[in-house]
C-alpha atoms as a PDB file:
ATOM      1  CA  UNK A   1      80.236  94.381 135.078  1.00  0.00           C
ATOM      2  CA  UNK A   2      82.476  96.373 137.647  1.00  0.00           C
ATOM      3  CA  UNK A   3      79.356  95.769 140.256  1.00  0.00           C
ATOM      4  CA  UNK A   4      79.576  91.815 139.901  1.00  0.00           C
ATOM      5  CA  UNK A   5      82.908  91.680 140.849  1.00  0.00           C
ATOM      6  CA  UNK A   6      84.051  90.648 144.438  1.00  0.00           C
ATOM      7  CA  UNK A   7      87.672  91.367 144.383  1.00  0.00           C
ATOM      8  CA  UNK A   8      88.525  94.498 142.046  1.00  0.00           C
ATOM      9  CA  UNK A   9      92.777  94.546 141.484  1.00  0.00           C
ATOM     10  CA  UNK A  10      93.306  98.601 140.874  1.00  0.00           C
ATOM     11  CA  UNK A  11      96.685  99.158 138.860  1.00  0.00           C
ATOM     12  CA  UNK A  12      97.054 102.528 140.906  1.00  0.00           C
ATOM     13  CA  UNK A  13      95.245 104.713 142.717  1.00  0.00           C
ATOM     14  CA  UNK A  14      93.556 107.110 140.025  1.00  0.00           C
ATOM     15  CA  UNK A  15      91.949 103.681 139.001  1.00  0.00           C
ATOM     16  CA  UNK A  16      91.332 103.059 142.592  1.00  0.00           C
ATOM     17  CA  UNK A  17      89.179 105.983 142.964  1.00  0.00           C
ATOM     18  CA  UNK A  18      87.444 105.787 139.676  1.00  0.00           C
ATOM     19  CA  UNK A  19      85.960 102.071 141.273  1.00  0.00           C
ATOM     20  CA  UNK A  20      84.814 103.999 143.984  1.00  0.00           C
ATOM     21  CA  UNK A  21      83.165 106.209 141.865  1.00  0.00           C
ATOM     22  CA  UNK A  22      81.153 103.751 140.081  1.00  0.00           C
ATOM     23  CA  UNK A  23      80.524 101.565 143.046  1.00  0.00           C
ATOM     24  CA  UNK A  24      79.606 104.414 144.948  1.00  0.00           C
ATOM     25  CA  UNK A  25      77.034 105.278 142.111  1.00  0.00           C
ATOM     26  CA  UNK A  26      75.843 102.013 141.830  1.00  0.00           C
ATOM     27  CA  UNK A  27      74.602 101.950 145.451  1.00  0.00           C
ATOM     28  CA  UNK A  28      77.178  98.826 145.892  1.00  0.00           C
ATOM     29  CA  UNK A  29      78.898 100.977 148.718  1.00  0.00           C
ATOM     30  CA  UNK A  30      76.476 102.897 150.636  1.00  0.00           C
ATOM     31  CA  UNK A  31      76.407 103.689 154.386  1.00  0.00           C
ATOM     32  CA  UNK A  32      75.451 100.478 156.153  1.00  0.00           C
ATOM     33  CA  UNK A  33      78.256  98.500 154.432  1.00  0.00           C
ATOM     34  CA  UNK A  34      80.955 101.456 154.084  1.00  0.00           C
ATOM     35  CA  UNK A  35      83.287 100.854 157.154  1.00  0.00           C
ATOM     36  CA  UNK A  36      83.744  96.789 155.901  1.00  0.00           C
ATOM     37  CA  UNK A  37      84.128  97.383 152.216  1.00  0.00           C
ATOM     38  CA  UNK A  38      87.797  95.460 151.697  1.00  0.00           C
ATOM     39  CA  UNK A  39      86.855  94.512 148.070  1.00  0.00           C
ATOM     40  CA  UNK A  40      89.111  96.499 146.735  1.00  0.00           C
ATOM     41  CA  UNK A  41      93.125  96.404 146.523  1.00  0.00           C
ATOM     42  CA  UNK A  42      96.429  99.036 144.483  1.00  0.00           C
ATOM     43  CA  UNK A  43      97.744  95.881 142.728  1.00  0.00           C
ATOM     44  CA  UNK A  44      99.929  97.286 140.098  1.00  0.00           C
ATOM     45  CA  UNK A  45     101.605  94.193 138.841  1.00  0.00           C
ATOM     46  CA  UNK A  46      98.227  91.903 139.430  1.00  0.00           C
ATOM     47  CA  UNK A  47      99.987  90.944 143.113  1.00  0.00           C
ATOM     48  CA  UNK A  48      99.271  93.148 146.311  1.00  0.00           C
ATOM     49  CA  UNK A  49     102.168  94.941 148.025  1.00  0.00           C
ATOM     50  CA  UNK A  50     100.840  93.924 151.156  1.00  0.00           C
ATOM     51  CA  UNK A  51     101.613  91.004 153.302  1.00  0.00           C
ATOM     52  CA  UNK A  52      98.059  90.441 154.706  1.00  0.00           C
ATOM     53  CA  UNK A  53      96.578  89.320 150.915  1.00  0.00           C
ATOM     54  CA  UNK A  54      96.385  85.954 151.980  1.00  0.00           C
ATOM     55  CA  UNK A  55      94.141  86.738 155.014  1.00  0.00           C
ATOM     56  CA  UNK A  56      91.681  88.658 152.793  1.00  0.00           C
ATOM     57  CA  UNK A  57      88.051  88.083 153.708  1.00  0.00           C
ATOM     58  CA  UNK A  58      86.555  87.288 150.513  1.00  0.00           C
ATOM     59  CA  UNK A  59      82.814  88.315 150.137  1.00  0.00           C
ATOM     60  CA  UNK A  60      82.257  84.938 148.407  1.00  0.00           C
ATOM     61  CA  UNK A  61      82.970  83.214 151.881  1.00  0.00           C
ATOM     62  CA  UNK A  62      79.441  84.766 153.510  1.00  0.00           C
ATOM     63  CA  UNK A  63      77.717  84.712 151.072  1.00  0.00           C
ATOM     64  CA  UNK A  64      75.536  81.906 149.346  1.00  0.00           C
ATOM     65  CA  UNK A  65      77.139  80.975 145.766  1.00  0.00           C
ATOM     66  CA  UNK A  66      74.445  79.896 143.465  1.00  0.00           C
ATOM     67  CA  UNK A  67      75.335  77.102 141.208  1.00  0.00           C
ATOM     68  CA  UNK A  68      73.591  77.445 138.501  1.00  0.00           C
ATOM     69  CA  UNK A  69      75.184  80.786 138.162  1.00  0.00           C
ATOM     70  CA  UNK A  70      78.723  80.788 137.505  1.00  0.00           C
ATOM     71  CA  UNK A  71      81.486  82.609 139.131  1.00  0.00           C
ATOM     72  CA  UNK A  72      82.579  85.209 137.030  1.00  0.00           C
ATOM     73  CA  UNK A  73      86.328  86.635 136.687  1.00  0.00           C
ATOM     74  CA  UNK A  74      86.173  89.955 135.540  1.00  0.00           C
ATOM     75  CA  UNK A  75      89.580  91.673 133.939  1.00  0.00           C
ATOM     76  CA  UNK A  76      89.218  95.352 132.281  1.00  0.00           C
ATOM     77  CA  UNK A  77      91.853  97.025 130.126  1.00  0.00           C
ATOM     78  CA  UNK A  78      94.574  95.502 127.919  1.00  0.00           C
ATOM     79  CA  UNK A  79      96.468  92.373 128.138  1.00  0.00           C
ATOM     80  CA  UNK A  80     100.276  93.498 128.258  1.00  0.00           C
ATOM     81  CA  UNK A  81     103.497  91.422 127.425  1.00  0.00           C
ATOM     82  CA  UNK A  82     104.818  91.628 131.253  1.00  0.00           C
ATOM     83  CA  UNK A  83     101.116  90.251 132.317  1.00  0.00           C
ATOM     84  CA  UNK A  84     101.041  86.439 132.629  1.00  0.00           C
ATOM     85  CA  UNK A  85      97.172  86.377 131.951  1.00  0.00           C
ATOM     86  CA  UNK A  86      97.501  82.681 130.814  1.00  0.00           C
ATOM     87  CA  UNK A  87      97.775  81.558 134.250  1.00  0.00           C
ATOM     88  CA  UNK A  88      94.812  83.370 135.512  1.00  0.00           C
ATOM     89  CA  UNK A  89      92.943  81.869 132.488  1.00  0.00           C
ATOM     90  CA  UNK A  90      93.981  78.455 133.408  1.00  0.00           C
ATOM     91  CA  UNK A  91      93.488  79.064 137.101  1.00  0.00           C
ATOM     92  CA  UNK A  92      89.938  79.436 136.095  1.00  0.00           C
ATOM     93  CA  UNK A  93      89.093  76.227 134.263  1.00  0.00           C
ATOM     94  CA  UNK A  94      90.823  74.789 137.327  1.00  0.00           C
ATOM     95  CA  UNK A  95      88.203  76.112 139.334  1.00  0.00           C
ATOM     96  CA  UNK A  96      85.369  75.229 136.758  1.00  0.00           C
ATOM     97  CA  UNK A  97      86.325  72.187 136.172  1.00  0.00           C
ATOM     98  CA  UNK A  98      87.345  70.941 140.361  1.00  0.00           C
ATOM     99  CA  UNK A  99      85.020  73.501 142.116  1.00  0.00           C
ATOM    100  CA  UNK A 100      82.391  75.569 140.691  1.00  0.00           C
ATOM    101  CA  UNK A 101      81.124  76.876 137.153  1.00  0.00           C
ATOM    102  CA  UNK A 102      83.798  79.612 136.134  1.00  0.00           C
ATOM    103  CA  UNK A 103      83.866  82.016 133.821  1.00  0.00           C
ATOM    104  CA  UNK A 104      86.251  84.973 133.236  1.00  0.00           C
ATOM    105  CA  UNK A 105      85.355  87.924 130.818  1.00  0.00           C
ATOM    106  CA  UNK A 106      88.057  90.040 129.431  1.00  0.00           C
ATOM    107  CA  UNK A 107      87.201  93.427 128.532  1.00  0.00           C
ATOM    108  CA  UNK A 108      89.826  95.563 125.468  1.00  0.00           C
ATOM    109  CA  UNK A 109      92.453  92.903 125.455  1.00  0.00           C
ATOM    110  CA  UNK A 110      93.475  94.568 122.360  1.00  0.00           C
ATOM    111  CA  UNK A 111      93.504  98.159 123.177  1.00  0.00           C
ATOM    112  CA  UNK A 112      93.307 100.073 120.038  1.00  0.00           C
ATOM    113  CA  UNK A 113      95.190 103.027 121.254  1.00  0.00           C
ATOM    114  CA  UNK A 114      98.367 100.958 121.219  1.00  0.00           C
ATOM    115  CA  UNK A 115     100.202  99.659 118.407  1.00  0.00           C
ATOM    116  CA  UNK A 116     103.142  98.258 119.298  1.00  0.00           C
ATOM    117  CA  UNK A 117     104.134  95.057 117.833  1.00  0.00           C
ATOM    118  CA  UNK A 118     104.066  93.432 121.280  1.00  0.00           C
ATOM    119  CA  UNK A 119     101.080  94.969 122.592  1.00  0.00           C
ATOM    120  CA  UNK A 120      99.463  93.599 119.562  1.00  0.00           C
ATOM    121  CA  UNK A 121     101.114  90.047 119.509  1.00  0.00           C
ATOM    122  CA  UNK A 122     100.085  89.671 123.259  1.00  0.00           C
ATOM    123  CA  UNK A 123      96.251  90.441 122.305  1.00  0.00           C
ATOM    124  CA  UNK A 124      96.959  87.707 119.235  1.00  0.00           C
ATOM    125  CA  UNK A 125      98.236  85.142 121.268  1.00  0.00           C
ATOM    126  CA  UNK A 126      95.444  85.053 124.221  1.00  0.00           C
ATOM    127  CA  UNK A 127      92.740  85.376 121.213  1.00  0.00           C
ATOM    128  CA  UNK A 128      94.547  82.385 120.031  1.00  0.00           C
ATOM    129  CA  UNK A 129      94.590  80.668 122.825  1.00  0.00           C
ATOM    130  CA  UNK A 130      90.440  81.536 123.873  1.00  0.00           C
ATOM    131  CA  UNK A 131      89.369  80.347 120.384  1.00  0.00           C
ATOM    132  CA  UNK A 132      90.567  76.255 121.527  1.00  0.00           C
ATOM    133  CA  UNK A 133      88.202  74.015 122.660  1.00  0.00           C
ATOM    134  CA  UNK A 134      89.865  73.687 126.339  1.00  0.00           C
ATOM    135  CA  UNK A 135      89.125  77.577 126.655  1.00  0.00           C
ATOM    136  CA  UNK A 136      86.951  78.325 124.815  1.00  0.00           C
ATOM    137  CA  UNK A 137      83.705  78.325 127.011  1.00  0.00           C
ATOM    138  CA  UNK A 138      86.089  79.475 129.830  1.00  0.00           C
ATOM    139  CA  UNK A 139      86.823  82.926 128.117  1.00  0.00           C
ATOM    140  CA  UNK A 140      84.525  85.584 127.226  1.00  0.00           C
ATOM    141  CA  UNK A 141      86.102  88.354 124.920  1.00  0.00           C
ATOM    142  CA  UNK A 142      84.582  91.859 125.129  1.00  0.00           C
ATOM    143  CA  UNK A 143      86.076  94.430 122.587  1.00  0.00           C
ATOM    144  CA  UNK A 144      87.687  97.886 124.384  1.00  0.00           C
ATOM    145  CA  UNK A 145      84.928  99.987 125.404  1.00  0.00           C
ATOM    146  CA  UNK A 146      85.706 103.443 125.558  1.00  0.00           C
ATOM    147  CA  UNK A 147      85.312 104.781 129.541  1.00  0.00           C
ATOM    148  CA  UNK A 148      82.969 107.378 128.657  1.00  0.00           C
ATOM    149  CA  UNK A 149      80.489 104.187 127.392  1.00  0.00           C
END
């Protein structure tokens, strides 16, 4: 799923290089498109530390959007208390509903590793929220994969 992604957020930079990794793998980033690969950005509260963000070159703008396919929002790892995932969620039935089909997949939200309460009532609550009809063909729920799968 990492490959279908346009813009990856890292949280740091361990995660940034394990991106690289896989897109590197993957044949995503090879030598002809090495030197322009800007697709990914160290965001480690889901906002870049950067003031050029809003200047980013999105692949999406040169390249043809199919749509019959949708676009697809793609968020790994767990959804914490101090992460305001409800507005991304919302942001994206904005889009699918003004601009485009949407769709955003979210991968562990409940990461089983963690049990406290507020972990666990965060993972609740956007469950909650994915399982109502406004959402729910927004929101794709993927249980936590382990890395090494």
């Amino acid at each position: 799923m990492i490959c279908r992604g346009d813009l990856l957020l890292c949280a740091n930079e361990q995660q940034l290089s394990f991106y690289y990794g896989i897109l590197f793998s993957q044949g995503k980033i090879n030598p002809i498109n090495y030197s322009h690969f800007n697709r990914l950005i160290v965001a480690p509260y889901g906002i870049s530390e950067s003031d050029n963000v809003y200047s980013f070159q999105s692949p999406m703008n040169s390249r043809e959007i199919s749509m019959s396919e949708p676009l697809r929002v793609l968020w790994f790892g767990g959804v914490y208390p101090w992460f305001n995932i409800e507005d991304l969620i919302k942001a994206c039935v904005i889009v699918n509903t003004d601009y485009m089909p949407c769709r955003i997949t979210i991968a562990g939200a409940l990461n089983p590793f963690n049990n406290h309460p507020l972990f666990r009532s965060k993972a609740v609550q956007i469950a909650n929220l994915c399982q109502t009809p406004e959402y729910c063909d927004i929101v794709e729920l993927v249980e936590w994969v382990p890395y090494n799968q």
